[in-house]
Protein backbone atom coordinates (compact mmCIF):
# COMPACT_ATOMS: atom_id res chain seq x y z
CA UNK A 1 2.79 -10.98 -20.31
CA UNK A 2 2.52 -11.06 -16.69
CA UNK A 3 -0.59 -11.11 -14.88
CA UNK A 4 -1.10 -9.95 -11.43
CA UNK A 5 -3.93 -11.42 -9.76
CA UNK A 6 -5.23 -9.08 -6.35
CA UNK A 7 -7.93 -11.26 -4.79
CA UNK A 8 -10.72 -10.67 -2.11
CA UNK A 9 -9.70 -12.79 0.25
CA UNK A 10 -13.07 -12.21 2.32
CA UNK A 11 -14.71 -14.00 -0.58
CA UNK A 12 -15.82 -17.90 -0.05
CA UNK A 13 -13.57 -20.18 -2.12
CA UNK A 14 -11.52 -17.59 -3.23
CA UNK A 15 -9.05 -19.96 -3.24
CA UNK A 16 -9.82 -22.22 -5.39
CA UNK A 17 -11.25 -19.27 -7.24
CA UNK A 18 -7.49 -18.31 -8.16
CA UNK A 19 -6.61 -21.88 -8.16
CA UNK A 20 -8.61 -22.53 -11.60
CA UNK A 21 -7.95 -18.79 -12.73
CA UNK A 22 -4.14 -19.30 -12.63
CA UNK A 23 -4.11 -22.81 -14.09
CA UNK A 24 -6.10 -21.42 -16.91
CA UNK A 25 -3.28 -18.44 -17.56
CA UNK A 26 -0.58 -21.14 -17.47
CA UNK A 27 -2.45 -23.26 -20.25
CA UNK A 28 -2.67 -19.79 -22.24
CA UNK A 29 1.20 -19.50 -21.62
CA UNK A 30 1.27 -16.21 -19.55
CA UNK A 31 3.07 -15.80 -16.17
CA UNK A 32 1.74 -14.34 -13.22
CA UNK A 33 2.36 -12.81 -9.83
CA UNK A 34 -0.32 -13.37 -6.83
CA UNK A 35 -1.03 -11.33 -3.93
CA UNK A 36 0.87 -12.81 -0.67
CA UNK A 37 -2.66 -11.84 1.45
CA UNK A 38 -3.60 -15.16 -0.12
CA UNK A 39 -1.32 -17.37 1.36
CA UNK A 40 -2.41 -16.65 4.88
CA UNK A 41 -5.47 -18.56 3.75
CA UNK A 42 -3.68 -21.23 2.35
CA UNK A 43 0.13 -22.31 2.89
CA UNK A 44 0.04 -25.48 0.10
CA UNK A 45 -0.07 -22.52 -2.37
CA UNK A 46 3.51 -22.06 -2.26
CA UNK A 47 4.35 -25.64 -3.27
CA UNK A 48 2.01 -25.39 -6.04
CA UNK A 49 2.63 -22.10 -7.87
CA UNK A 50 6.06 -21.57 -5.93
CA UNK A 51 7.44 -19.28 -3.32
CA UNK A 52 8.29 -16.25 -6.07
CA UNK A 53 4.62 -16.30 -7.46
CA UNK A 54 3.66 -14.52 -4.20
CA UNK A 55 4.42 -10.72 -3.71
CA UNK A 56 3.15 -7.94 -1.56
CA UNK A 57 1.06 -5.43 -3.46
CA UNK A 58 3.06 -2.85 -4.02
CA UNK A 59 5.75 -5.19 -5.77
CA UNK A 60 2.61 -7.01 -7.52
CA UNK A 61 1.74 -3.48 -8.97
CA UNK A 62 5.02 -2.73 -10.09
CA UNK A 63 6.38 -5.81 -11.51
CA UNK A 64 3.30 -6.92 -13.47
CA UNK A 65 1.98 -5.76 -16.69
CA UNK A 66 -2.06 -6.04 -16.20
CA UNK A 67 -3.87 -6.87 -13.56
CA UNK A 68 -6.81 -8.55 -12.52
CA UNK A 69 -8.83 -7.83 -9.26
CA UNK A 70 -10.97 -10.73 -8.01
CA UNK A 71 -13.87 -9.92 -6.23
CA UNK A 72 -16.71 -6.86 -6.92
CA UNK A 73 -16.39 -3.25 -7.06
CA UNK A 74 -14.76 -2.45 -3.37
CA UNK A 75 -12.07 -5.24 -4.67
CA UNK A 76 -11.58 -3.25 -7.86
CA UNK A 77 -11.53 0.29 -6.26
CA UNK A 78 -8.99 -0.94 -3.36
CA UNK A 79 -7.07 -2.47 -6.47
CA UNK A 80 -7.10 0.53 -8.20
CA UNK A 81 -5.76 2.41 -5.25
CA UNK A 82 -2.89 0.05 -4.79
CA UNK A 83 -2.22 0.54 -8.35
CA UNK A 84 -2.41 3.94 -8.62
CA UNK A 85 1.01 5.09 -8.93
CA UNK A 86 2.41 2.45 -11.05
CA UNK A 87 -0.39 2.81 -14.05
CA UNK A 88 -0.97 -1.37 -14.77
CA UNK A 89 -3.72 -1.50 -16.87
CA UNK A 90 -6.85 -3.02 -14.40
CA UNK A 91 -9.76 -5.56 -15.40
CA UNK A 92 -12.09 -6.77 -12.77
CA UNK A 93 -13.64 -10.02 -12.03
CA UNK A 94 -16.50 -10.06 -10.55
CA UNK A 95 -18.07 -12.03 -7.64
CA UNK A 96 -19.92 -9.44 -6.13
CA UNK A 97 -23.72 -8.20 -5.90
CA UNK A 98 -23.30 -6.04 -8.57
CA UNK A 99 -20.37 -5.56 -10.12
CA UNK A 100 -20.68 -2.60 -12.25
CA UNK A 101 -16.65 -1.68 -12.52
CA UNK A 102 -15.62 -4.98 -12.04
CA UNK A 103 -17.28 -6.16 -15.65
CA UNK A 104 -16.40 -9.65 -15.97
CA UNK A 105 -18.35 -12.28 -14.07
CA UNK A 106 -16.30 -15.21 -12.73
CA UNK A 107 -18.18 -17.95 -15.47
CA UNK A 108 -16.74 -16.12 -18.17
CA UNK A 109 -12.72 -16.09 -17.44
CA UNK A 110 -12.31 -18.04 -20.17
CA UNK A 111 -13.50 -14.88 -22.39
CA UNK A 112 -11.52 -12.66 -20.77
CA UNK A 113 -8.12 -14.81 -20.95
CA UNK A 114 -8.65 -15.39 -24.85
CA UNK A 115 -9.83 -11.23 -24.93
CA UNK A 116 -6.22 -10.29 -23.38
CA UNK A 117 -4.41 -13.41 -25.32
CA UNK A 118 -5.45 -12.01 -28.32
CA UNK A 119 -5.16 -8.17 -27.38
CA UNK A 120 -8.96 -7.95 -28.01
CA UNK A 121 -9.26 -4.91 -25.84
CA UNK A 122 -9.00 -1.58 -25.09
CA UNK A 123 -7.42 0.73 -21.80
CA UNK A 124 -9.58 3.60 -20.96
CA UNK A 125 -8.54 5.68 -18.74
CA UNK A 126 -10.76 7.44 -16.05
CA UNK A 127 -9.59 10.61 -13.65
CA UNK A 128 -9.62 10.28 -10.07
CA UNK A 129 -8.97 12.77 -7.36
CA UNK A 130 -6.50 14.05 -5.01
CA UNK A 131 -7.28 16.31 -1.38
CA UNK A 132 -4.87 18.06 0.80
CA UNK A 133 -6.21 19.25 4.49
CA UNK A 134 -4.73 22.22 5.09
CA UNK A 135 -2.28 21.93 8.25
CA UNK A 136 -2.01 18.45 7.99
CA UNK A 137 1.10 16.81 6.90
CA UNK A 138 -0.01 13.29 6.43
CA UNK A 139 0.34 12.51 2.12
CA UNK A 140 -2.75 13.45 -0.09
CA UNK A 141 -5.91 11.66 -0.15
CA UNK A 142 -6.45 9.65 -3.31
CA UNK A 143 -10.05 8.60 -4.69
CA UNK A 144 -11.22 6.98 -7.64
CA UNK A 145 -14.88 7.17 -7.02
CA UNK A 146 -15.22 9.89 -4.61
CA UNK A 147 -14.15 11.98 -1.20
CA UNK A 148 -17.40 12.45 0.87
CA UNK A 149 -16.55 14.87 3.88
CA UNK A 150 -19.34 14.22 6.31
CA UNK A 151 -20.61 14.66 10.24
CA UNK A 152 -19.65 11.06 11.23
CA UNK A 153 -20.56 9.99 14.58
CA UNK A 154 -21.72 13.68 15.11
CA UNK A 155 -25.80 13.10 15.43
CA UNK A 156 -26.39 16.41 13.59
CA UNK A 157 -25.88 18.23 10.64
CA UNK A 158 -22.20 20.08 9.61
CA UNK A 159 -21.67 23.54 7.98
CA UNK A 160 -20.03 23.18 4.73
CA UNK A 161 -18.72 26.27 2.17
CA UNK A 162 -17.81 25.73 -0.84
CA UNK A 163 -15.40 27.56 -2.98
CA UNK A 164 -14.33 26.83 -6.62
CA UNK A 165 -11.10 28.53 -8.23
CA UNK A 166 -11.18 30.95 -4.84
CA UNK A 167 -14.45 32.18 -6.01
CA UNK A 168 -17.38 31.74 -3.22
CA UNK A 169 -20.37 29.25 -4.17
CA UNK A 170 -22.53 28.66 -0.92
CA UNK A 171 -22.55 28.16 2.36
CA UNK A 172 -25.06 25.52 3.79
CA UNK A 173 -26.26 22.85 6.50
CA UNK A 174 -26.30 18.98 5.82
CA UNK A 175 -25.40 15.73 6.85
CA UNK A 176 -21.98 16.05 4.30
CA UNK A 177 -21.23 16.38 0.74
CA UNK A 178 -19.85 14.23 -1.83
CA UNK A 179 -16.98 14.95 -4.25
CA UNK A 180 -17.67 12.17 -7.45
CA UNK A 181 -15.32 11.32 -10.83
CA UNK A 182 -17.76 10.26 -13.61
CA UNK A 183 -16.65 6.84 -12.69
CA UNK A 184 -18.38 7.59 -9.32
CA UNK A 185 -21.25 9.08 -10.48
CA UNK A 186 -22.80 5.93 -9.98
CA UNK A 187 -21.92 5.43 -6.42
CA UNK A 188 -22.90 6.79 -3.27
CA UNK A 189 -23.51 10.26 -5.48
CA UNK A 190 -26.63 8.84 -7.80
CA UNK A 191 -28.37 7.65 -4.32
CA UNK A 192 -28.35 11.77 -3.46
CA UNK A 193 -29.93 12.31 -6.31
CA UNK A 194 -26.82 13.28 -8.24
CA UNK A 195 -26.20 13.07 -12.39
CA UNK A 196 -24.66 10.01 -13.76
CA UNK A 197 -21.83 11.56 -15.70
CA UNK A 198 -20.30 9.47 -18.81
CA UNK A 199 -16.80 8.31 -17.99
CA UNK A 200 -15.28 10.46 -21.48
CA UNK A 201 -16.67 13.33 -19.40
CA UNK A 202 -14.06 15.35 -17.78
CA UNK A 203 -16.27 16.37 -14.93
CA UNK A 204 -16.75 16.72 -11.05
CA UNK A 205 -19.74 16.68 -9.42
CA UNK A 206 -20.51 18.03 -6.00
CA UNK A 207 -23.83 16.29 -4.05
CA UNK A 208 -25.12 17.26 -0.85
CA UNK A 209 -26.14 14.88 1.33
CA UNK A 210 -29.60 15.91 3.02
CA UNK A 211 -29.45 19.20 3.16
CA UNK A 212 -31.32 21.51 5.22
CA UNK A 213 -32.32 23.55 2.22
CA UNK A 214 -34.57 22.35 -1.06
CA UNK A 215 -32.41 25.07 -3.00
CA UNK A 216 -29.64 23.11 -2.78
CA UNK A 217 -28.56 20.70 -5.63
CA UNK A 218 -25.98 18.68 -7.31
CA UNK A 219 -23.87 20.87 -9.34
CA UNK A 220 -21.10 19.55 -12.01
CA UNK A 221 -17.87 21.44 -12.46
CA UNK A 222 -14.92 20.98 -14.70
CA UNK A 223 -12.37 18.26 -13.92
CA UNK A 224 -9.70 21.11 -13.95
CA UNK A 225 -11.25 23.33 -11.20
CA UNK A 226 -10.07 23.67 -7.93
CA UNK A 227 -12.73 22.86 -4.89
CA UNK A 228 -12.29 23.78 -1.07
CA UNK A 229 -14.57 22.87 0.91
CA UNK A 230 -14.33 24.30 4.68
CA UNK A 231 -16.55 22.01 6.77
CA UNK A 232 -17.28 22.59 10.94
CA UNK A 233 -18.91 21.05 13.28
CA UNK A 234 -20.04 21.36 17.09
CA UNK A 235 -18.37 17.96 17.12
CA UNK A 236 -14.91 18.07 17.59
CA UNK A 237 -13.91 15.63 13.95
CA UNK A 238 -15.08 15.96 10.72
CA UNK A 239 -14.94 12.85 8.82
CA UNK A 240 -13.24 12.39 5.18
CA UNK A 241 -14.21 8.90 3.49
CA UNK A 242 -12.02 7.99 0.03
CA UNK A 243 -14.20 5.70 -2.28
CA UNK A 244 -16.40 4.51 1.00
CA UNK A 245 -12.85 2.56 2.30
CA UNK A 246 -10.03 4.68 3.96
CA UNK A 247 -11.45 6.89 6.47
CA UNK A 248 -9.89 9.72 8.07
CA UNK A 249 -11.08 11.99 11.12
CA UNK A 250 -9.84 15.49 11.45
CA UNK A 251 -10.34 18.24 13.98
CA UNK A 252 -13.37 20.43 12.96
CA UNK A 253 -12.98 22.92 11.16
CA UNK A 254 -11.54 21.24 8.48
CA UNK A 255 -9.85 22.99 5.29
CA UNK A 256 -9.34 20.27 1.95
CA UNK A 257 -8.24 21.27 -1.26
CA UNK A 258 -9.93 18.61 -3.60
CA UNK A 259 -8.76 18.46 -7.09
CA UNK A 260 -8.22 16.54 -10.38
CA UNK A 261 -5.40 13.61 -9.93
CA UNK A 262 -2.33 13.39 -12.08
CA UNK A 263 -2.04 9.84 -11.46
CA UNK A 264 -5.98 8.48 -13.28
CA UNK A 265 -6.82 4.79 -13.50
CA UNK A 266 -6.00 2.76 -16.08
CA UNK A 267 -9.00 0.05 -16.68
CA UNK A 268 -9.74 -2.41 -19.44
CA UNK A 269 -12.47 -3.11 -21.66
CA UNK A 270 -13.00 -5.70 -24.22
CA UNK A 271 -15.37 -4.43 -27.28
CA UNK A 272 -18.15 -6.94 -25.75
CA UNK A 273 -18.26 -4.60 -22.49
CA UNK A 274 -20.83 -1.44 -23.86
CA UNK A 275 -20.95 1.50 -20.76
CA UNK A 276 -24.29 2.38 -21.38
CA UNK A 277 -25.37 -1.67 -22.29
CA UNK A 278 -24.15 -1.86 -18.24
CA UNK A 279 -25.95 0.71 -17.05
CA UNK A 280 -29.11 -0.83 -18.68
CA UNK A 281 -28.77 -4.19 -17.26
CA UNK A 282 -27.01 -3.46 -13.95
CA UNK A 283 -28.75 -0.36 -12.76
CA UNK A 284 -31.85 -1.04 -15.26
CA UNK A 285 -31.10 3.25 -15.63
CA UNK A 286 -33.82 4.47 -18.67
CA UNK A 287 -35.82 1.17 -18.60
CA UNK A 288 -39.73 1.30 -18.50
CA UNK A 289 -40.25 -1.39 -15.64
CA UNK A 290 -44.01 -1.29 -16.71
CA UNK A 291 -42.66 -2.46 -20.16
CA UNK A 292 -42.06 -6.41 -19.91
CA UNK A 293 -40.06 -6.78 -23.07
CA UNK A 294 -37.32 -4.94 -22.06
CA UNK A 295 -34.01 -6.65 -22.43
């Protein structure tokens, strides 16, 4: 099997990081492919792992048969984006704050190298979305976690109407609106006060963010409905966000057709990694803080 390794290369010794990582695939006989981003930081690497270890992304994608993001859950979702039209199977390693996507932490690569050796795991996959602005040519938008159309550098609030299937919803004031999967349910859309949707579910979920009306809440649709959302402001952009990392600025108003993406994410478990056993311990989500044995 070959492994492609996409690395953070913000991260402190990420180097040596992938250093250790890769000598411990070797001794577990698989080959691997590295990102070249990592060379910049260090040019040695080429006489140690050899000039053809190190590809650009896209080929990375492509060529190799899993791959392994190294760094926390903006590493795994720009990973996931680089990936997205190949399908390579995705496993995180985390060393991040949190790491809630990417599951395994960086002591424990020794569990997930014997996990893969020894096909001790499972590919879910999870839906992600696609937007077209209407009158823009550029390609579609892609998000794994979300879309959040907002009022940018615009002090005040944007108008935003929302239509599902062609059929009229609402029309309202607020600072912007996010678009989740179930994967980002617990992003930027659970800190509005939005529902933290099980991955299996085949769900969207619209959140407003503050908006100038107390009648207006979350709402979850089905992953096969179409959204538009027509957004203006006394601004002259409005600005579209993909997963909190590729931002785009378009001239207000602004028509996007949001809907379910043909091209989901593939990502792996092992049978140790429980969903809801992570959203005990990383978001502590149902546990009585007043209750001191809690585990």
């Amino acid at each position: 099997m070959i492994i492609g390794i996409l690395p953070n290369t913000t991260k402190e010794e990420i180097v040596e990081t992938c250093r250790s990582f890769v000598a411990k695939l070797k001794d577990n006989g698989f080959d691997f492919l590295i990102s070249k981003a990592l060379v910049e930081l260090d040019k040695n690497l080429m006489n140690d792992f050899g000039k053809s270890k190190f590809v650009n992304n896209d080929e990375l994608c492509k060529k190799s048969e899993m791959l392994i993001s190294i760094g926390g859950d903006g590493t795994m979702l720009n990973s996931a984006f680089e990936a997205r039209n190949t399908g390579t199977p995705l496993v995180g390693v985390n060393l991040g704050k949190l790491g809630f996507l990417a599951e395994f932490d960086i002591h424990h690569m020794d569990k997930l190298i014997s996990a893969i050796k020894n096909e001790e795991y499972e590919i879910e996959e999870r839906m992600a979305l696609t937007a077209n602005c209407r009158g823009n040519t550029n390609e579609p938008l892609y998000a794994i976690n979300d879309i959040v159309v907002d009022k940018g550098r615009w002090p005040k609030m944007i108008e935003l109407t929302i239509q599902v299937d062609d059929e009229y919803v609402s029309t309202f004031s607020a600072d912007g609106l996010i678009i989740a999967t179930p994967t980002g349910s617990t992003g930027y859309s659970l800190s509005t006060g939005g529902p933290i949707v099980s991955p299996k579910a085949h769900a969207i979920t619209l959140s407003p963010i503050s908006p100038h009306t107390l009648t207006m809440r979350p709402l979850v649709l089905a992953s096969d409905q179409k959204i538009r959302i027509i957004a203006s402001s006394a601004h002259k952009t409005i600005q579209i966000n993909c997963d909190g990392q590729r931002v785009y600025y378009y001239d207000s108003p602004v028509n996007i057709e949001i809907e379910k993406s043909g091209n989901p994410i593939r990502l792996v478990h092992t049978k140790d990694n429980n969903y809801y056993e992570i959203l005990r311990k990383k978001l502590l989500w149902g546990l009585d803080v007043r209750n001191t044995n809690n585990k």
